[in-house]
N, C-alpha and C. Protein backbone atom coordinates (compact mmCIF):
# COMPACT_ATOMS: atom_id res chain seq x y z
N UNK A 1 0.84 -1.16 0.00
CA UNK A 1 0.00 0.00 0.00
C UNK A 1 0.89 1.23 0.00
N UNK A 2 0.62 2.13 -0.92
CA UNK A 2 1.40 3.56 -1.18
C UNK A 2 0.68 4.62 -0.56
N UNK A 3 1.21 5.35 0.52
CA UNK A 3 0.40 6.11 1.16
C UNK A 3 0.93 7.39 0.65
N UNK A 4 -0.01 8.45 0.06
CA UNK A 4 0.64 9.58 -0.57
C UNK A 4 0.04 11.19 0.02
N UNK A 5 0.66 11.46 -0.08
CA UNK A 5 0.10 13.01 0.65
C UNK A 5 -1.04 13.71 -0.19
N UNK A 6 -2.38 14.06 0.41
CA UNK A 6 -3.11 14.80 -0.34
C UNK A 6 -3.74 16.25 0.24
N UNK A 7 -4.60 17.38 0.11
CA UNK A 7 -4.84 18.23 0.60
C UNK A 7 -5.82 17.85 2.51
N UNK A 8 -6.24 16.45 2.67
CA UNK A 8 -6.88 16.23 3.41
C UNK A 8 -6.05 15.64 4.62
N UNK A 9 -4.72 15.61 4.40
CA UNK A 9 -3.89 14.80 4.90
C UNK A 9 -3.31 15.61 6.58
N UNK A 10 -3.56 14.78 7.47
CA UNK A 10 -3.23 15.55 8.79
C UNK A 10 -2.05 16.56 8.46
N UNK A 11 -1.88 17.60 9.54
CA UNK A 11 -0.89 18.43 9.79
C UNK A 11 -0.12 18.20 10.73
N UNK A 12 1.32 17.79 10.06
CA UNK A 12 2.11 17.88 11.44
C UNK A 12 2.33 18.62 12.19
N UNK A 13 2.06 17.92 13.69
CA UNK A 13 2.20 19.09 14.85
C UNK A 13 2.89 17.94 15.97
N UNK A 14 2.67 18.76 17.18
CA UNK A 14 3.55 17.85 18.40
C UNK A 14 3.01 16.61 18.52
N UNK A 15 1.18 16.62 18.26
CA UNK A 15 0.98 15.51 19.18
C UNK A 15 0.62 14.30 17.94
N UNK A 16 0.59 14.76 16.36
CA UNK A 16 1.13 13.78 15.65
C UNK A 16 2.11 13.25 15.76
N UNK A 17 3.58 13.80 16.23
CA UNK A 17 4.77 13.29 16.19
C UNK A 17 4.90 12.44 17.49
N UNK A 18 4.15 13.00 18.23
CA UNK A 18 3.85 12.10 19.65
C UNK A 18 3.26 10.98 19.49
N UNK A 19 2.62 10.45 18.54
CA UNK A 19 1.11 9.56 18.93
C UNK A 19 1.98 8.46 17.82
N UNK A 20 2.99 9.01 16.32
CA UNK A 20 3.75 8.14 15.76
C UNK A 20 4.54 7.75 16.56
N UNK A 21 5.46 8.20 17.52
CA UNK A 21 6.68 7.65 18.50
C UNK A 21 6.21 6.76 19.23
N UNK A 22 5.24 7.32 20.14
CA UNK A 22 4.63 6.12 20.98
C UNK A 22 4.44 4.41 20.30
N UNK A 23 3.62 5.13 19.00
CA UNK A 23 3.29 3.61 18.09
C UNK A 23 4.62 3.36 17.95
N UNK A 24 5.52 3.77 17.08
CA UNK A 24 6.53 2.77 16.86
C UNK A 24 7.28 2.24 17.88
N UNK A 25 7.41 2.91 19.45
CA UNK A 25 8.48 2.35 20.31
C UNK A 25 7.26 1.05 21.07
N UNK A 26 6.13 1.33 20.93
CA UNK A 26 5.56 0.53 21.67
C UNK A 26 5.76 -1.27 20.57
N UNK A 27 5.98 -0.48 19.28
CA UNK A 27 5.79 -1.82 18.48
C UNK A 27 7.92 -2.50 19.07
N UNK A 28 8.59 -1.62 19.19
CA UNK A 28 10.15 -2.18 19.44
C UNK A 28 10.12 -2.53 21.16
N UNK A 29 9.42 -1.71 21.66
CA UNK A 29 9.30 -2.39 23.38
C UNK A 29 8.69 -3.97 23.47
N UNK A 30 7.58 -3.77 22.48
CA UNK A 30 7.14 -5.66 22.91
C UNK A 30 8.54 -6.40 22.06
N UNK A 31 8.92 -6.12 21.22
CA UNK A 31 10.43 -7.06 20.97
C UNK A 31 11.31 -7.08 21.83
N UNK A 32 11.59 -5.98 22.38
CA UNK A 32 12.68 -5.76 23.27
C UNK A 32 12.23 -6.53 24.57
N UNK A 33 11.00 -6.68 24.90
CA UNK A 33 10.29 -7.49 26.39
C UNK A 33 10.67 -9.03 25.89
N UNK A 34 10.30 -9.56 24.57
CA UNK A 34 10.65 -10.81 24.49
C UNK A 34 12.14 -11.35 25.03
N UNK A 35 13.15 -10.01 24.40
CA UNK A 35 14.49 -10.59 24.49
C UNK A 35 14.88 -10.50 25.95
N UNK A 36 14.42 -9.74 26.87
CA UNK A 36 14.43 -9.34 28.33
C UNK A 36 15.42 -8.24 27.93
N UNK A 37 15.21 -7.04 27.36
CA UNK A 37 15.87 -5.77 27.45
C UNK A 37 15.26 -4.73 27.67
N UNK A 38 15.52 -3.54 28.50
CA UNK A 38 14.38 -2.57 28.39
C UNK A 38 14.76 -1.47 27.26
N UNK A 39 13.81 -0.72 26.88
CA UNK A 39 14.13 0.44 25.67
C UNK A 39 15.57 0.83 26.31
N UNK A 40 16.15 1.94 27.53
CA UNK A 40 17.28 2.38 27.88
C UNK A 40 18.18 1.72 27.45
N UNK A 41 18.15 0.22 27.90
CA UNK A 41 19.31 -0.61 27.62
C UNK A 41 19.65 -0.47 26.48
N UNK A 42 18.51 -1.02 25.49
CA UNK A 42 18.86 -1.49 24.07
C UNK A 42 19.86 -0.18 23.55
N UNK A 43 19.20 1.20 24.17
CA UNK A 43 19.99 2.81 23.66
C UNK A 43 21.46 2.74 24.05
N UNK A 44 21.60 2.30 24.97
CA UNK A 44 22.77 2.52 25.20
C UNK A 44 23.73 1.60 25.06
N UNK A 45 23.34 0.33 24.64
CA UNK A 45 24.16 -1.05 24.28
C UNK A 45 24.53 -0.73 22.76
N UNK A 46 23.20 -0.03 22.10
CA UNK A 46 23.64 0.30 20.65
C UNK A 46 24.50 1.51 20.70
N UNK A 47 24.23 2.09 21.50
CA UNK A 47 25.17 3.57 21.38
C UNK A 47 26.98 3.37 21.72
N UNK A 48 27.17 2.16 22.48
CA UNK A 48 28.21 1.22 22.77
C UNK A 48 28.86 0.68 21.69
N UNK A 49 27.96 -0.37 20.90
CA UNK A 49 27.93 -0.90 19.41
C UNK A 49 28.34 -0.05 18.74
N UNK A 50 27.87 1.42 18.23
CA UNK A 50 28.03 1.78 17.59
C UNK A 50 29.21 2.49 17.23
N UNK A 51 30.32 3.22 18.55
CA UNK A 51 31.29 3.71 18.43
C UNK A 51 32.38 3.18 18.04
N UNK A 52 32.92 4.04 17.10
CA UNK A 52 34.05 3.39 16.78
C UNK A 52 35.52 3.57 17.67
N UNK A 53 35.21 3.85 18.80
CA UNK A 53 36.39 3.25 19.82
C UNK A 53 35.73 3.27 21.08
N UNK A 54 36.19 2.22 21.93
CA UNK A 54 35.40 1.79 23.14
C UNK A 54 35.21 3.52 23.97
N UNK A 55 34.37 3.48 24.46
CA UNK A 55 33.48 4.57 25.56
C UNK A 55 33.93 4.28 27.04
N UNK A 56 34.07 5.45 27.63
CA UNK A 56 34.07 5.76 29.18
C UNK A 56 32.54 5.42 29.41
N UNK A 57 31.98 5.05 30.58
CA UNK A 57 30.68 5.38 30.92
C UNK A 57 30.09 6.85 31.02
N UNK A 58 31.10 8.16 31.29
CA UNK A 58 30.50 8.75 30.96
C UNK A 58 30.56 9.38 29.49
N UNK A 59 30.98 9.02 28.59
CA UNK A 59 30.58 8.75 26.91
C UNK A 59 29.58 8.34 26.80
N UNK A 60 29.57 7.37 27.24
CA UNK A 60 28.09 6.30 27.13
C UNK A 60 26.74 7.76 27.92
N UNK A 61 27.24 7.64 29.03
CA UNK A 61 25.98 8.58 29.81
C UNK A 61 25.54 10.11 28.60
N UNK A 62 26.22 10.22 28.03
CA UNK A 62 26.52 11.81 27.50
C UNK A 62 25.62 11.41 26.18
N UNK A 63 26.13 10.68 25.77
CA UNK A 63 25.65 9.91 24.57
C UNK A 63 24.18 9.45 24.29
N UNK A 64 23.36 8.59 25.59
CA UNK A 64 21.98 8.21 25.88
C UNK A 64 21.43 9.62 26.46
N UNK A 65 22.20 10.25 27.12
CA UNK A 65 21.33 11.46 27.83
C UNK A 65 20.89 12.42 26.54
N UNK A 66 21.86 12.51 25.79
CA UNK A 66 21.43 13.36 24.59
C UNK A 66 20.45 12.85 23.62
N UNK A 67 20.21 11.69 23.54
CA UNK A 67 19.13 11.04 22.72
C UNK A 67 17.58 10.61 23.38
N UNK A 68 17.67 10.61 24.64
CA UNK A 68 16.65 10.10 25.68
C UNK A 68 16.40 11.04 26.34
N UNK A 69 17.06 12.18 26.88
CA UNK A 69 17.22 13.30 27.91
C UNK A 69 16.53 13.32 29.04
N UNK A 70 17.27 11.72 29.12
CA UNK A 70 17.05 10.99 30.35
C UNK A 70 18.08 11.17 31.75
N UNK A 71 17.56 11.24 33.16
CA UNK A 71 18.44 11.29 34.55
C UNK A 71 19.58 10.50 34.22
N UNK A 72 20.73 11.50 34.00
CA UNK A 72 22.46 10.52 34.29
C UNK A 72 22.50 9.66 35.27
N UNK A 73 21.56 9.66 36.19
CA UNK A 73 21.19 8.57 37.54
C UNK A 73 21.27 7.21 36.80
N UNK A 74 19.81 7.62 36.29
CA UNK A 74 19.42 6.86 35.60
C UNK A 74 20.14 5.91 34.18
N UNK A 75 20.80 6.58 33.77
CA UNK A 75 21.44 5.76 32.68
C UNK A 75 22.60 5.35 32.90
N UNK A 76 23.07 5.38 34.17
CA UNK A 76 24.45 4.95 34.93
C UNK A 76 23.62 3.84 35.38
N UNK A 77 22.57 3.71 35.98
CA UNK A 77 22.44 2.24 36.25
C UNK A 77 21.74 1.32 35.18
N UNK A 78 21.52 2.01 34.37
CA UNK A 78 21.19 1.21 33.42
C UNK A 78 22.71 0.83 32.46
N UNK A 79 23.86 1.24 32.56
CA UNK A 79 24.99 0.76 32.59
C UNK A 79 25.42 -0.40 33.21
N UNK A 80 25.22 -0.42 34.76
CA UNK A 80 25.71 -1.39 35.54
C UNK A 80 24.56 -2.57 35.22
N UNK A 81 23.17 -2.33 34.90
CA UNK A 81 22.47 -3.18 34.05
C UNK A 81 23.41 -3.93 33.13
N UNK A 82 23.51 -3.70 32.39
CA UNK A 82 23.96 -4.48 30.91
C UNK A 82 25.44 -5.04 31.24
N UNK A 83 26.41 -4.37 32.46
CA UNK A 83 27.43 -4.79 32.73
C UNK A 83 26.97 -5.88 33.54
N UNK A 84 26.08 -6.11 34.87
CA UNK A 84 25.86 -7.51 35.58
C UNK A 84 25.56 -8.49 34.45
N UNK A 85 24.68 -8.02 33.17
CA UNK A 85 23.83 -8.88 32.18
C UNK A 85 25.12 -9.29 31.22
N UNK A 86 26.31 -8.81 31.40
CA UNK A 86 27.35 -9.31 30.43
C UNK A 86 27.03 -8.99 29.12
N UNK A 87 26.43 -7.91 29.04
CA UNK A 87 26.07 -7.19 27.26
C UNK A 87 26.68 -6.53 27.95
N UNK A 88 27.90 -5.46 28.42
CA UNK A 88 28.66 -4.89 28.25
C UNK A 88 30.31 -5.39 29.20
N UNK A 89 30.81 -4.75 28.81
CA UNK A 89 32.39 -5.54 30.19
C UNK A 89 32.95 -4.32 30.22
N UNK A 90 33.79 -4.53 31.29
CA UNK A 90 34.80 -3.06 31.68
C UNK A 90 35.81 -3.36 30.85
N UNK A 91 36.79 -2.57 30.35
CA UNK A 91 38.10 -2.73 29.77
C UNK A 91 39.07 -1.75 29.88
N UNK A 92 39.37 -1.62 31.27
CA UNK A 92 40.39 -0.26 32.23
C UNK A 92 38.47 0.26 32.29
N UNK A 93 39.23 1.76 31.73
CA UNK A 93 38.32 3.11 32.08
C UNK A 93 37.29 2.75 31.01
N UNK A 94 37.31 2.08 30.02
CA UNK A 94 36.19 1.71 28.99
C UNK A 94 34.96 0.65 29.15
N UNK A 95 34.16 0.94 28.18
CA UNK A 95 32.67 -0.18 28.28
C UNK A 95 33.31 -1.34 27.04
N UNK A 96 33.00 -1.76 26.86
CA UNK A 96 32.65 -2.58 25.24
C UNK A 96 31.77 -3.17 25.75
N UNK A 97 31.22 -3.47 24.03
CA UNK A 97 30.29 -4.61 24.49
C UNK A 97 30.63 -6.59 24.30
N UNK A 98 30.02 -7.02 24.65
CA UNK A 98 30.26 -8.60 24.66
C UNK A 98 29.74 -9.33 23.46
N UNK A 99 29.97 -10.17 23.30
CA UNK A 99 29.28 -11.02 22.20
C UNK A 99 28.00 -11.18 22.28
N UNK A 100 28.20 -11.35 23.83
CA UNK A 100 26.22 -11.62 23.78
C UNK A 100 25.75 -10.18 23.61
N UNK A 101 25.99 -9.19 23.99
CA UNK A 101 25.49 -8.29 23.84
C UNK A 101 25.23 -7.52 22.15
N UNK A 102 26.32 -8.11 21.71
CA UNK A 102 26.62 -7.87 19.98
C UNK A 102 25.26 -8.74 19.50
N UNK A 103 25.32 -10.16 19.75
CA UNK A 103 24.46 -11.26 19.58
C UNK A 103 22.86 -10.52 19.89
N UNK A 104 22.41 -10.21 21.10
CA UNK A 104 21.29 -9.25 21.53
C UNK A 104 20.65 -7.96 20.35
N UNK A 105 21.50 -7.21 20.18
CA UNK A 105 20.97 -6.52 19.49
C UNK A 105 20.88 -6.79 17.60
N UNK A 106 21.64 -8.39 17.53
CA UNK A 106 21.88 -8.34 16.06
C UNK A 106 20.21 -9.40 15.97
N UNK A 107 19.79 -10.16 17.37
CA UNK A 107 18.51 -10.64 16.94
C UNK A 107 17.06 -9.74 17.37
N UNK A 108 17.67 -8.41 18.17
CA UNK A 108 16.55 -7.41 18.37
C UNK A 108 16.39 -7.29 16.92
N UNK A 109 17.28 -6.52 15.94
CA UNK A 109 17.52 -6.40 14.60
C UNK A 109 16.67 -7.00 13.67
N UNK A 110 16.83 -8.57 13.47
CA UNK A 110 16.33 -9.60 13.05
C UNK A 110 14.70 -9.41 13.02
N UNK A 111 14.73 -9.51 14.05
CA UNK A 111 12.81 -9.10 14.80
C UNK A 111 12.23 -7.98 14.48
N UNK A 112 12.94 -6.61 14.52
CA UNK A 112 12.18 -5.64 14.30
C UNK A 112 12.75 -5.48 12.66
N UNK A 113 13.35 -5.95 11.72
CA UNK A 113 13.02 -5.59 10.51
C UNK A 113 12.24 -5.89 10.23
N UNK A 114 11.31 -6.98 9.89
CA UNK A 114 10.06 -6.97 8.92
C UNK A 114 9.04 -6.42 9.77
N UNK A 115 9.07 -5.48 11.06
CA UNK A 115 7.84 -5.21 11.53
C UNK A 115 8.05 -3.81 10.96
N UNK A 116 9.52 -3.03 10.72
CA UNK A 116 10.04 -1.58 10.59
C UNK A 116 9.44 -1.86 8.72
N UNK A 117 9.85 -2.81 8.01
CA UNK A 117 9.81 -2.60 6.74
C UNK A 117 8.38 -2.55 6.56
N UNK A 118 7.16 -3.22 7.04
CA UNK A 118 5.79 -2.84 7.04
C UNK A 118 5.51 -1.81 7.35
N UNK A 119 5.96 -1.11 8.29
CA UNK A 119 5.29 0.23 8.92
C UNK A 119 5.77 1.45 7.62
N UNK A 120 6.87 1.44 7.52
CA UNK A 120 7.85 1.93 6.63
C UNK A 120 7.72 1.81 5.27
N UNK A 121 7.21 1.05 4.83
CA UNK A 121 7.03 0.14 3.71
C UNK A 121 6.09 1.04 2.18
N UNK A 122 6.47 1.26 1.03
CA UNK A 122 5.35 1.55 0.61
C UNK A 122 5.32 3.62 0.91
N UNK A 123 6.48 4.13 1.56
CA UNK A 123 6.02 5.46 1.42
C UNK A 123 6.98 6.18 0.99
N UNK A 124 6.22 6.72 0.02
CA UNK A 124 7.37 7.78 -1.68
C UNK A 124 8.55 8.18 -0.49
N UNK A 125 9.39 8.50 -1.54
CA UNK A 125 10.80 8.71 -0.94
C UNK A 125 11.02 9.98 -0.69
N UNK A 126 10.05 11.06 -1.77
CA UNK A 126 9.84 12.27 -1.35
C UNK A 126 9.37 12.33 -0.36
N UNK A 127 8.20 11.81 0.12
CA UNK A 127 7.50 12.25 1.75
C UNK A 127 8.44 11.77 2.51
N UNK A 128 9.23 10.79 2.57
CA UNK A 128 10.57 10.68 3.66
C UNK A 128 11.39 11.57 4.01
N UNK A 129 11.72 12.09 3.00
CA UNK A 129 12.93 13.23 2.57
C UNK A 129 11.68 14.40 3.59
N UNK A 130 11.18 14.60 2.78
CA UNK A 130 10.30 16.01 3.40
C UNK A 130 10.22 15.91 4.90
N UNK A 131 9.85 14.46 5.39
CA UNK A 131 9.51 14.34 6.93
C UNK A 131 10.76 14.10 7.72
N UNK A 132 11.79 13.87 7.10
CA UNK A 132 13.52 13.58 7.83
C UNK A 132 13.68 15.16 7.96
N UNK A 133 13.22 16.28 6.73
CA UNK A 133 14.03 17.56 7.23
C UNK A 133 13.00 18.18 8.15
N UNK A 134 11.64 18.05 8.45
CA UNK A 134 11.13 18.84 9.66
C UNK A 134 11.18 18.06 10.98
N UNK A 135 11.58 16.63 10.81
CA UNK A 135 11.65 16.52 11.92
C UNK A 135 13.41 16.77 12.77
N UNK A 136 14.27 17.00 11.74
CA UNK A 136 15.57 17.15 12.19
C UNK A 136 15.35 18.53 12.51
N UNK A 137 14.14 19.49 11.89
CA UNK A 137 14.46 20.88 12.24
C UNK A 137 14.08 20.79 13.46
N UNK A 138 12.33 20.06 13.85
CA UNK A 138 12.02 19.76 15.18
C UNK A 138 13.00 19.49 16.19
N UNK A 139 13.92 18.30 15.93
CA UNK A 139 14.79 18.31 17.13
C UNK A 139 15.70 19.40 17.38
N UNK A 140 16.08 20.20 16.20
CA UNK A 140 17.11 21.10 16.86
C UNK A 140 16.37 22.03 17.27
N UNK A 141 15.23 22.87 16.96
CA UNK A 141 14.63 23.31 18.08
C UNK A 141 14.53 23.13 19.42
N UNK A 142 14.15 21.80 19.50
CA UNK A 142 13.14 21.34 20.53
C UNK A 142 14.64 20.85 21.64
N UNK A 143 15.89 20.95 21.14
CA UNK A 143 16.64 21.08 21.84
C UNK A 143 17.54 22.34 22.04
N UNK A 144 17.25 23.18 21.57
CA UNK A 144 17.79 23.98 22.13
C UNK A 144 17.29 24.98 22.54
N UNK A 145 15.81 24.31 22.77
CA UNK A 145 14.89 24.95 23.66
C UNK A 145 14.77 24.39 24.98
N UNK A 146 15.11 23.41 25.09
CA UNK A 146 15.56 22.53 26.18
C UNK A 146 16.91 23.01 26.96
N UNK A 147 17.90 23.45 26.09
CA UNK A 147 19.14 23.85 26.83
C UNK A 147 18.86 25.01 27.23
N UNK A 148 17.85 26.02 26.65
CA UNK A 148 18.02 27.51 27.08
C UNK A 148 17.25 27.20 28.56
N UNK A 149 16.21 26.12 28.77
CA UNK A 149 15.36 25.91 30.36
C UNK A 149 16.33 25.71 31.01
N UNK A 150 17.02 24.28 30.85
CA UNK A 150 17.88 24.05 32.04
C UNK A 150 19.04 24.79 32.07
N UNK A 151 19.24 25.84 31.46
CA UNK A 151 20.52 26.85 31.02
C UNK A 151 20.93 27.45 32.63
């Protein structure tokens, strides 16, 4: 199914962009419940994964806080999470992650592609393009409207 933009077509605003996030994390939270990971974890095990040289924890913290702008409390123990769970190990002052933890997110992966390629599936490449640049404008707003509060 090709879903295409027409004059009748909602207006993006906050609580469209709200009501899509919710749907899609709620559709990656029931995957993530199967594997026993919570959303935080999976953020910050991938944010681990993803660097190309091992992370301090507070790399890691700096890193999830900026994407989640979530309590550093909070994502420090969700560190020592994934370190008791052996998806991450110490190495000196660094995190890496473990095999299983590599293993974890390569079958979160597995699972949520054909649910991402349905949702995803089927919509012009122009309306992507169009909706990648207001919502990148959204976040840089919406963060540095955030830094001027807690400023």
């Amino acid at each position: 199914m090709t879903i295409t933009a027409s004059t009748t077509a909602p207006v993006a605003d906050a609580r469209a962009l709200g009501l899509a996030h919710y749907a899609a994390r709620g559709v990656l939270e029931h995957v993530l419940a199967q594997h026993g990971i919570t959303f935080q974890q999976q953020v910050a095990l991938r944010a681990a994964l993803a660097a190309d040289t091992a992370q301090t924890p507070d790399d890691l913290v700096t890193q999830v806080q900026g994407s989640l702008k979530a309590d550093p409390a909070d994502i420090r123990a969700t560190l020592d999470e994934l370190l008791a769970e052996q998806l991450l190990v110490a190495d000196g002052a660094h995190l890496r992650p473990t095999d299983a933890g590599r293993e974890l997110i390569a079958a979160v992966g597995a699972d949520t592609g054909p649910l991402t390629a349905r949702v995803w599936g089927g919509i012009p490449a122009a309306d992507l393009a169009a909706a990648g640049r207001v919502l990148a404008l959204v976040t840089e707003r919406a963060n540095a409207e955030l830094a001027a509060l807690t400023a």
